[in-house]
C-alpha atoms as a PDB file:
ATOM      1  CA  UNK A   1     124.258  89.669 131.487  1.00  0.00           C
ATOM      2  CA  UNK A   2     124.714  91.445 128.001  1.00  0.00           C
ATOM      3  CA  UNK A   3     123.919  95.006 128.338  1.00  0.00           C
ATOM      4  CA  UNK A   4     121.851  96.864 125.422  1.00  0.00           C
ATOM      5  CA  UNK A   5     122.865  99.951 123.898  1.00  0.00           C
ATOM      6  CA  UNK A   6     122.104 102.355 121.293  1.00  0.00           C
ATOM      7  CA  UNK A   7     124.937 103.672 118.918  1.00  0.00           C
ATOM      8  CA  UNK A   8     124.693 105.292 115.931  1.00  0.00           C
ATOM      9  CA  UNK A   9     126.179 104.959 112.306  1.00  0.00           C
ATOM     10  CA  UNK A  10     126.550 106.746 109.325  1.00  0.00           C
ATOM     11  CA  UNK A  11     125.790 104.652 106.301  1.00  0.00           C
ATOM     12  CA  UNK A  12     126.154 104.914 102.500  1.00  0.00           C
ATOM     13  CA  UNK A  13     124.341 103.592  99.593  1.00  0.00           C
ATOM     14  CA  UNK A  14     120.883 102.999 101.058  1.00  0.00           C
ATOM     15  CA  UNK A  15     118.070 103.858  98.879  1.00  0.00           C
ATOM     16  CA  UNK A  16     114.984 102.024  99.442  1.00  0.00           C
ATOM     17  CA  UNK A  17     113.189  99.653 101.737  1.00  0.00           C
ATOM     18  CA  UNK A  18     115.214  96.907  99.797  1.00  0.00           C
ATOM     19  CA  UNK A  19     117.743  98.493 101.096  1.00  0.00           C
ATOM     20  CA  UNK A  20     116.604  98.533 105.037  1.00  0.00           C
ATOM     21  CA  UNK A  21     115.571  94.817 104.470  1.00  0.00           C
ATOM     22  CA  UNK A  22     119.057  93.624 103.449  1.00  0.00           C
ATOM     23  CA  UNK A  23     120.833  95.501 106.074  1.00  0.00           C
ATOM     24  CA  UNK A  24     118.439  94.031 109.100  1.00  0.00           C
ATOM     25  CA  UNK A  25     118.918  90.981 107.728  1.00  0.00           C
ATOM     26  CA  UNK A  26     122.824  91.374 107.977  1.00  0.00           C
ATOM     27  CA  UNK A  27     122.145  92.820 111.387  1.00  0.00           C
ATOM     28  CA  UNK A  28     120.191  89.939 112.464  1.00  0.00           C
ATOM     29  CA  UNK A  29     123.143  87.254 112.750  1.00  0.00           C
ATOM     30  CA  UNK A  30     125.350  89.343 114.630  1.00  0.00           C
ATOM     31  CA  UNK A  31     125.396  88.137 118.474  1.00  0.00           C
ATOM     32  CA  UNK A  32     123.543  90.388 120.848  1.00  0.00           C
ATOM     33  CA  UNK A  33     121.457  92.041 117.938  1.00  0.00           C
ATOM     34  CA  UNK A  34     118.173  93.674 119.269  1.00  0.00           C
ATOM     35  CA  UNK A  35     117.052  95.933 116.579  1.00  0.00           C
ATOM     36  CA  UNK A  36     118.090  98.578 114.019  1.00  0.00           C
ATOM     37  CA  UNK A  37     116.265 101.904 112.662  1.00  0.00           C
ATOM     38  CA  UNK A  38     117.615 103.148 109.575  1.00  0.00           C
ATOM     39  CA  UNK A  39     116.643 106.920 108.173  1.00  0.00           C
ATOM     40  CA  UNK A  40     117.313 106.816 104.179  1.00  0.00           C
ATOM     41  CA  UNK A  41     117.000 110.779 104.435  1.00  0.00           C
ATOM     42  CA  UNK A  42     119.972 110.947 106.359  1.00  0.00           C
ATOM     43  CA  UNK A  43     122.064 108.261 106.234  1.00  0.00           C
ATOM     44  CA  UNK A  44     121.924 106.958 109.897  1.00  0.00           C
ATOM     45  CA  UNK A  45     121.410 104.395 111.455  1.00  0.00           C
ATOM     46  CA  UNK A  46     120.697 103.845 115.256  1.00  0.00           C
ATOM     47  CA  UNK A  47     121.707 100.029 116.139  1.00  0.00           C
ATOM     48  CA  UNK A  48     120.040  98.858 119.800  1.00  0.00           C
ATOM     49  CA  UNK A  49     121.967  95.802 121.469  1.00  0.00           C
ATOM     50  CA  UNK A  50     125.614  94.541 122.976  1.00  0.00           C
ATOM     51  CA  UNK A  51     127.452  94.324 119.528  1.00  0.00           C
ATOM     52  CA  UNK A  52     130.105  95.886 118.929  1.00  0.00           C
ATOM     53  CA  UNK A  53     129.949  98.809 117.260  1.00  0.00           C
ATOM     54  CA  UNK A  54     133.208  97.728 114.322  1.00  0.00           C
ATOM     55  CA  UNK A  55     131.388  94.552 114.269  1.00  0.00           C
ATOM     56  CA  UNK A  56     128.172  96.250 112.793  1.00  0.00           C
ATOM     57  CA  UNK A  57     130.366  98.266 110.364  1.00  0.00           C
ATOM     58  CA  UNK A  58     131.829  95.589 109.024  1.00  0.00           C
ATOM     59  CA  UNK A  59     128.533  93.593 108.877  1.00  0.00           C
ATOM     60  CA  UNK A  60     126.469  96.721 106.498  1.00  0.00           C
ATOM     61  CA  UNK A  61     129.914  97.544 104.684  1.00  0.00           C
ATOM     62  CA  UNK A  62     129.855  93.771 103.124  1.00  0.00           C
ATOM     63  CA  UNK A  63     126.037  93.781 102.805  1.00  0.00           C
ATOM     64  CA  UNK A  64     126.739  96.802 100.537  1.00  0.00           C
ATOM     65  CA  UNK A  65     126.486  99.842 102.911  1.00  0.00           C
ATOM     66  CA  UNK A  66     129.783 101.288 103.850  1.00  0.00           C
ATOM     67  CA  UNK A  67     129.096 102.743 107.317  1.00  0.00           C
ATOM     68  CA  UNK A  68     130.785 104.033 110.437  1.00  0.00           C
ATOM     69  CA  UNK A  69     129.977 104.760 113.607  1.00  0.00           C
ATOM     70  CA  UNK A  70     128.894 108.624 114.342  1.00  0.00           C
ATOM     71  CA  UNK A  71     131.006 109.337 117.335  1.00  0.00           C
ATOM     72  CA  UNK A  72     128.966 112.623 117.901  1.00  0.00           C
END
């Protein structure tokens, strides 16, 4: 049974709801993916699902998004 979780990222170079669109859609075809909400304001993001959190960075930094997860 995959277990779903919330973590959180810091992300770069999102501007728009172009932007959000891409990055769900690079989100989307990771395994275990539930859902993503991204705040341009800020520059997070807060991931929901059993991925692994260096597998999401990887997926937004080749959509276009360097990110990293916000350990605090």
């Amino acid at each position: 049974m995959n277990r779903t979780v919330e973590t959180r990222y810091r992300v770069k170079g999102m501007k728009c709801s172009g932007c959000i669109a891409k990055a769900t859609e690079a989100l989307s075809k990771l395994p275990d993916y539930v859902s993503a909400e991204f705040d341009l304001e800020s520059g997070t993001a807060v991931v929901k699902g059993g991925v692994d959190p260096q597998t999401v960075v990887n997926a937004l930094t080749k959509a276009g998004y360097p990110a990293e997860a916000d350990e605090g």
